[in-house]
C-alpha atoms as a PDB file:
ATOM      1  CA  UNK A   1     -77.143  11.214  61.428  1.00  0.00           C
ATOM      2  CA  UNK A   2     -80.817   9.520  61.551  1.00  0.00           C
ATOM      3  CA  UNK A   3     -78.724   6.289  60.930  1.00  0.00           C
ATOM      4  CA  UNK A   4     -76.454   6.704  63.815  1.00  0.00           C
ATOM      5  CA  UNK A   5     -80.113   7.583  65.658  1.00  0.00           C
ATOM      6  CA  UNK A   6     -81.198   4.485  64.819  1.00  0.00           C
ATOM      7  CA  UNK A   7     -78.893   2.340  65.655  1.00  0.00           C
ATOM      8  CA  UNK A   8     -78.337   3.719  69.059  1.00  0.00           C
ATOM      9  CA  UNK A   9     -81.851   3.144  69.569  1.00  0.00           C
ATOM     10  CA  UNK A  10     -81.609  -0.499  68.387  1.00  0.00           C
ATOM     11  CA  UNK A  11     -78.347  -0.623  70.827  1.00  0.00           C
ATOM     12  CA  UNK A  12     -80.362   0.310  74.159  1.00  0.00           C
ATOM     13  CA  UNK A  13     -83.391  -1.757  72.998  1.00  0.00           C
ATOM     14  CA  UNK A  14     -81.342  -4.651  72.830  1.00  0.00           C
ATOM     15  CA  UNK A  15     -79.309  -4.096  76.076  1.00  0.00           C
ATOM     16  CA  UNK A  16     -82.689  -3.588  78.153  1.00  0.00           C
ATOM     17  CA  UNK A  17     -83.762  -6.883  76.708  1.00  0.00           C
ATOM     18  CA  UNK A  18     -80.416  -8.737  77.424  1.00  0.00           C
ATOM     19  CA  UNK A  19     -80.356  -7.177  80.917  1.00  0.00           C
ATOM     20  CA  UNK A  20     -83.475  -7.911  81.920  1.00  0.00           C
ATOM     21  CA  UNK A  21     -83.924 -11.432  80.868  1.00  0.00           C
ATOM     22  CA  UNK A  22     -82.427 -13.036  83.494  1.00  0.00           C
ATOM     23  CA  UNK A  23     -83.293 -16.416  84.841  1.00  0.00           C
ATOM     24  CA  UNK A  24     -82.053 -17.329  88.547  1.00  0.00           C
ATOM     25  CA  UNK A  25     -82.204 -20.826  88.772  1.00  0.00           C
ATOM     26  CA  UNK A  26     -82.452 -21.155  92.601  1.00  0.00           C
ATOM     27  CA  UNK A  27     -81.524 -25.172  93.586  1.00  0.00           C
ATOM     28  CA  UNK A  28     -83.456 -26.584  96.517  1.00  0.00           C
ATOM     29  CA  UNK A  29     -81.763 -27.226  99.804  1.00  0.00           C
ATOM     30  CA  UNK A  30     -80.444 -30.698 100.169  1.00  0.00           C
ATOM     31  CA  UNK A  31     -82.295 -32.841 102.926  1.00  0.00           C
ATOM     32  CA  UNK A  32     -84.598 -29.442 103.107  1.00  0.00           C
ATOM     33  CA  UNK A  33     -87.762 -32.122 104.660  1.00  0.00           C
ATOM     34  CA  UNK A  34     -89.263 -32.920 107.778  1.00  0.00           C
ATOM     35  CA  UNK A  35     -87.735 -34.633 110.439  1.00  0.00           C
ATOM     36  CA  UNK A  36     -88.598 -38.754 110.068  1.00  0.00           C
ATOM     37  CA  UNK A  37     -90.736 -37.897 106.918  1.00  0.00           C
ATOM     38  CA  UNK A  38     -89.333 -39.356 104.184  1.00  0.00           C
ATOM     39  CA  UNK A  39     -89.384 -37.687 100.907  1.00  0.00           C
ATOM     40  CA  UNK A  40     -89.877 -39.978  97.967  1.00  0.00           C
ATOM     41  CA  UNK A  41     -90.492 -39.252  94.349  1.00  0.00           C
ATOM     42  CA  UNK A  42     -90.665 -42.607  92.243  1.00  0.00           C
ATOM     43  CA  UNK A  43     -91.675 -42.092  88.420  1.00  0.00           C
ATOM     44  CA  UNK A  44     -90.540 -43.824  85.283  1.00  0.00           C
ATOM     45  CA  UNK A  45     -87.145 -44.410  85.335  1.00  0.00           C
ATOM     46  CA  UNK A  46     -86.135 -42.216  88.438  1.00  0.00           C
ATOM     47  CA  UNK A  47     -86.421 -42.924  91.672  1.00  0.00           C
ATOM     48  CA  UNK A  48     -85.328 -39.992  94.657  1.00  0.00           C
ATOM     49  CA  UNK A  49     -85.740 -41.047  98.190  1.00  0.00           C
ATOM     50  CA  UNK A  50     -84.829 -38.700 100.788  1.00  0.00           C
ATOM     51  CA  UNK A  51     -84.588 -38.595 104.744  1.00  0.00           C
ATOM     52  CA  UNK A  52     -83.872 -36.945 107.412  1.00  0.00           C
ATOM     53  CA  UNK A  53     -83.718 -39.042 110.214  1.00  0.00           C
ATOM     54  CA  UNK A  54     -83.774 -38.775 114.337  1.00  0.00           C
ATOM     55  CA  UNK A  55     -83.675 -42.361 115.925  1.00  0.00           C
ATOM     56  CA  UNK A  56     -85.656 -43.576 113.337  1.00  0.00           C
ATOM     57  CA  UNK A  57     -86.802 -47.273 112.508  1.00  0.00           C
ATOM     58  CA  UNK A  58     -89.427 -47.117 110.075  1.00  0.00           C
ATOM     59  CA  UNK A  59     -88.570 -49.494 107.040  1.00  0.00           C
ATOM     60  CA  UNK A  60     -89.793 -48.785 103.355  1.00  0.00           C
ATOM     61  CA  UNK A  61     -90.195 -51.329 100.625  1.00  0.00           C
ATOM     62  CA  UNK A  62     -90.290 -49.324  97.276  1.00  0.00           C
ATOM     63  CA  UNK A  63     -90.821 -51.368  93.611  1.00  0.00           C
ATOM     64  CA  UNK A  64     -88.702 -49.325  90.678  1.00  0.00           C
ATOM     65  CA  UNK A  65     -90.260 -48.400  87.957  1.00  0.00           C
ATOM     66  CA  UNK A  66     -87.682 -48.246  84.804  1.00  0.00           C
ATOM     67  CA  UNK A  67     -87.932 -49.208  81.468  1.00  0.00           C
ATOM     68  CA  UNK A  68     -84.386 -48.876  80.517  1.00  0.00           C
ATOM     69  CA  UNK A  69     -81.431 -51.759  80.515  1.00  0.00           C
ATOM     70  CA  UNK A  70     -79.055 -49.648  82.737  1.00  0.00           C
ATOM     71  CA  UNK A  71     -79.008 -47.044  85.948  1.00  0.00           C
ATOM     72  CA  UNK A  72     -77.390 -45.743  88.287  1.00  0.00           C
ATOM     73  CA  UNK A  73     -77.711 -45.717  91.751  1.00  0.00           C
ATOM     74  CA  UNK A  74     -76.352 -42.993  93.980  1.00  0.00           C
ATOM     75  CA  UNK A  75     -76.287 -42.571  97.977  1.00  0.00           C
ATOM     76  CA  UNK A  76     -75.243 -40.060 100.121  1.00  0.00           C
ATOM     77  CA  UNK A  77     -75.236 -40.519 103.907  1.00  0.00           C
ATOM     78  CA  UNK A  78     -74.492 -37.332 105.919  1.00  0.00           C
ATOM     79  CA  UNK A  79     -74.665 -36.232 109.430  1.00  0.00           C
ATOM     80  CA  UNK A  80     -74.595 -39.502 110.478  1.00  0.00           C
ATOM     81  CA  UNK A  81     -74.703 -39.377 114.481  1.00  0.00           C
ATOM     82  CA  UNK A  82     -76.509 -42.843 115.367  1.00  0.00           C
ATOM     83  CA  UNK A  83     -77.561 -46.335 114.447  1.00  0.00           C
ATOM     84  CA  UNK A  84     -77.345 -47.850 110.887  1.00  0.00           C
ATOM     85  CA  UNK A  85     -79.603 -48.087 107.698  1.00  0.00           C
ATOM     86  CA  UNK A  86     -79.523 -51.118 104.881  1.00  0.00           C
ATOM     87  CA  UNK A  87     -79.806 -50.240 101.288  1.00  0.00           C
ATOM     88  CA  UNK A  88     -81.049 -53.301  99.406  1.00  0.00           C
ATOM     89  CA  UNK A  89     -81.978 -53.857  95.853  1.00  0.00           C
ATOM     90  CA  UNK A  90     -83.501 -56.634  94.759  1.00  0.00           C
ATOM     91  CA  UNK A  91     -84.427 -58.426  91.533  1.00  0.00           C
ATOM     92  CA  UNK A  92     -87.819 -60.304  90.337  1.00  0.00           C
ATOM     93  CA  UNK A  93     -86.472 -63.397  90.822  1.00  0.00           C
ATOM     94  CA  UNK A  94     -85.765 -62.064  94.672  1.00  0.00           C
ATOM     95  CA  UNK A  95     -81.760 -62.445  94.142  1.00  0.00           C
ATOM     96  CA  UNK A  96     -79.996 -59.285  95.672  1.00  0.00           C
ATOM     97  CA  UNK A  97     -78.791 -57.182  93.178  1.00  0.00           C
ATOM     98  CA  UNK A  98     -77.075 -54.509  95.832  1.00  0.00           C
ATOM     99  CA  UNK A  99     -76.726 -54.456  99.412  1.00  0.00           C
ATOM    100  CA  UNK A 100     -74.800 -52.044 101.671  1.00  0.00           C
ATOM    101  CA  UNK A 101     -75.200 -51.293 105.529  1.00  0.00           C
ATOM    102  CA  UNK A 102     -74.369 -47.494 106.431  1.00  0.00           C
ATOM    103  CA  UNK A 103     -73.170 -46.588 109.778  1.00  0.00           C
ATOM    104  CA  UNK A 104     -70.868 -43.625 108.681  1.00  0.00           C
ATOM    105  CA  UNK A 105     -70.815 -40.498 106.652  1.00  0.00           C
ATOM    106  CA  UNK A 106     -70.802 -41.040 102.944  1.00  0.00           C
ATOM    107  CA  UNK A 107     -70.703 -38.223 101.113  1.00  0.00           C
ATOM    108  CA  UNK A 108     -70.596 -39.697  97.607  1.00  0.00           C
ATOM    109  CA  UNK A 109     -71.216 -43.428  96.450  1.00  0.00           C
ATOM    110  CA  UNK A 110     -72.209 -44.435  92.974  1.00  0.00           C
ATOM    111  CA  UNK A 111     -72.683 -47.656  91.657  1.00  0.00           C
ATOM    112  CA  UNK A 112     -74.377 -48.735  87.871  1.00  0.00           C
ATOM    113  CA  UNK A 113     -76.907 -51.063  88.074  1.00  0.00           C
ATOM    114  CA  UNK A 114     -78.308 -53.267  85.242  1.00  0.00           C
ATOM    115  CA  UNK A 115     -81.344 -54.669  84.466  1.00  0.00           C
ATOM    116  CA  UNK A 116     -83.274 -52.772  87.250  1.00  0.00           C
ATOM    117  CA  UNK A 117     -86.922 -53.986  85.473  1.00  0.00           C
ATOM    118  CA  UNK A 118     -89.158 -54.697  88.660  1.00  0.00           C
ATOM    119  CA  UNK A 119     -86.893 -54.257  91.557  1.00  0.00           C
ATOM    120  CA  UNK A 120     -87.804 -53.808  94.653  1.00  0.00           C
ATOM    121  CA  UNK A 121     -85.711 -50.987  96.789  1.00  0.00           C
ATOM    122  CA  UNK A 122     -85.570 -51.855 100.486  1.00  0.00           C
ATOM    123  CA  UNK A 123     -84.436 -49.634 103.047  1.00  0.00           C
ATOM    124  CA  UNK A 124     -84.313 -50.750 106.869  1.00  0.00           C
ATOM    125  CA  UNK A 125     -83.363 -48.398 109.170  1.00  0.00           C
ATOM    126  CA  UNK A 126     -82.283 -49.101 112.840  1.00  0.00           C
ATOM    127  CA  UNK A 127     -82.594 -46.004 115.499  1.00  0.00           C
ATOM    128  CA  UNK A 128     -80.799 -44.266 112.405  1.00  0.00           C
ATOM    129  CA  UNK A 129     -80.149 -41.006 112.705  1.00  0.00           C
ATOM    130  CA  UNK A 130     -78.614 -38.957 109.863  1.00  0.00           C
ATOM    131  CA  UNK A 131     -79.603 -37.541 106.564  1.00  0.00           C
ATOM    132  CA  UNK A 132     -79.876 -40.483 103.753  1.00  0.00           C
ATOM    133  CA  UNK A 133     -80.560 -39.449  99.807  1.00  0.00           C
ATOM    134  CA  UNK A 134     -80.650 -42.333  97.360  1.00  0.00           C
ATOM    135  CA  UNK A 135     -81.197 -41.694  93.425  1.00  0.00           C
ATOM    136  CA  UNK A 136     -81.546 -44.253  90.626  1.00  0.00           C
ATOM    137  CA  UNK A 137     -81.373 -42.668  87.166  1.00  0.00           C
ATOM    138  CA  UNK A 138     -81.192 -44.269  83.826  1.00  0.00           C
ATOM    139  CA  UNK A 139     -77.684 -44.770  82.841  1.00  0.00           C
ATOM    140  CA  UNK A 140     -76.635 -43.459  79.830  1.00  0.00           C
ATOM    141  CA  UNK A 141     -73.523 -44.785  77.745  1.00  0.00           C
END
């Protein structure tokens, strides 16, 4: 009987703990910025560069900072509505490595890169107006 006691105590202990340890992992809202304020977060070996864009004209030259041999770069163009933005990549030796000009929704594009030591990420956009996310991440195979 004290066994039995026991164990249903042990029971409801450990269904209180299981119940209550709950972690809600609550993801951002994409494009969740400021209207013409890009959002950029460069660090080793990542790069995120978001915006969310009115008529906007504003250019941004931004040098990549990865270590690794191989990455990926992803962009996602939505809500597209005006104008145009180009995506270029350059290397040190100031040879493009990637260039695309966006005038359309694109929900999904991805695209390895190699060798993205010291590359400069160059982003022109003309009365653009649409929201614009491009990643690089280290590539991993």
């Amino acid at each position: 009987m004290k066994s039995s006691i026991i164990i249903f105590i042990y029971f409801l202990l450990i269904s209180a703990l299981t119940t209550s340890c709950r972690l809600d992992v609550v993801e951002p809202e994409p494009f969740d910025i400021e209207i013409n304020q890009p959002f950029q977060e460069n660090r080793l070996n990542y790069l995120n560069y978001e915006l969310n864009a009115e008529n906007f004209s504003t250019s941004a030259v931004i040098p990549l900072n990865f270590s690794v041999s191989k990455a990926t770069l992803n962009l996602t163009l939505i809500g597209h509505s005006n104008g145009e933005v180009k995506v270029e990549i350059k290397d040190m030796g100031q040879s493009i490595v990637f260039r695309t000009e966006l005038s359309d929704n694109l929900p999904a594009y991805t695209r390895p890169l190699n060798e993205p030591h010291q590359s400069l990420l160059t982003i022109t956009p003309n009365s653009f107006s649409g929201k614009l996310r491009i990643r690089i991440t280290p590539r991993i195979e």
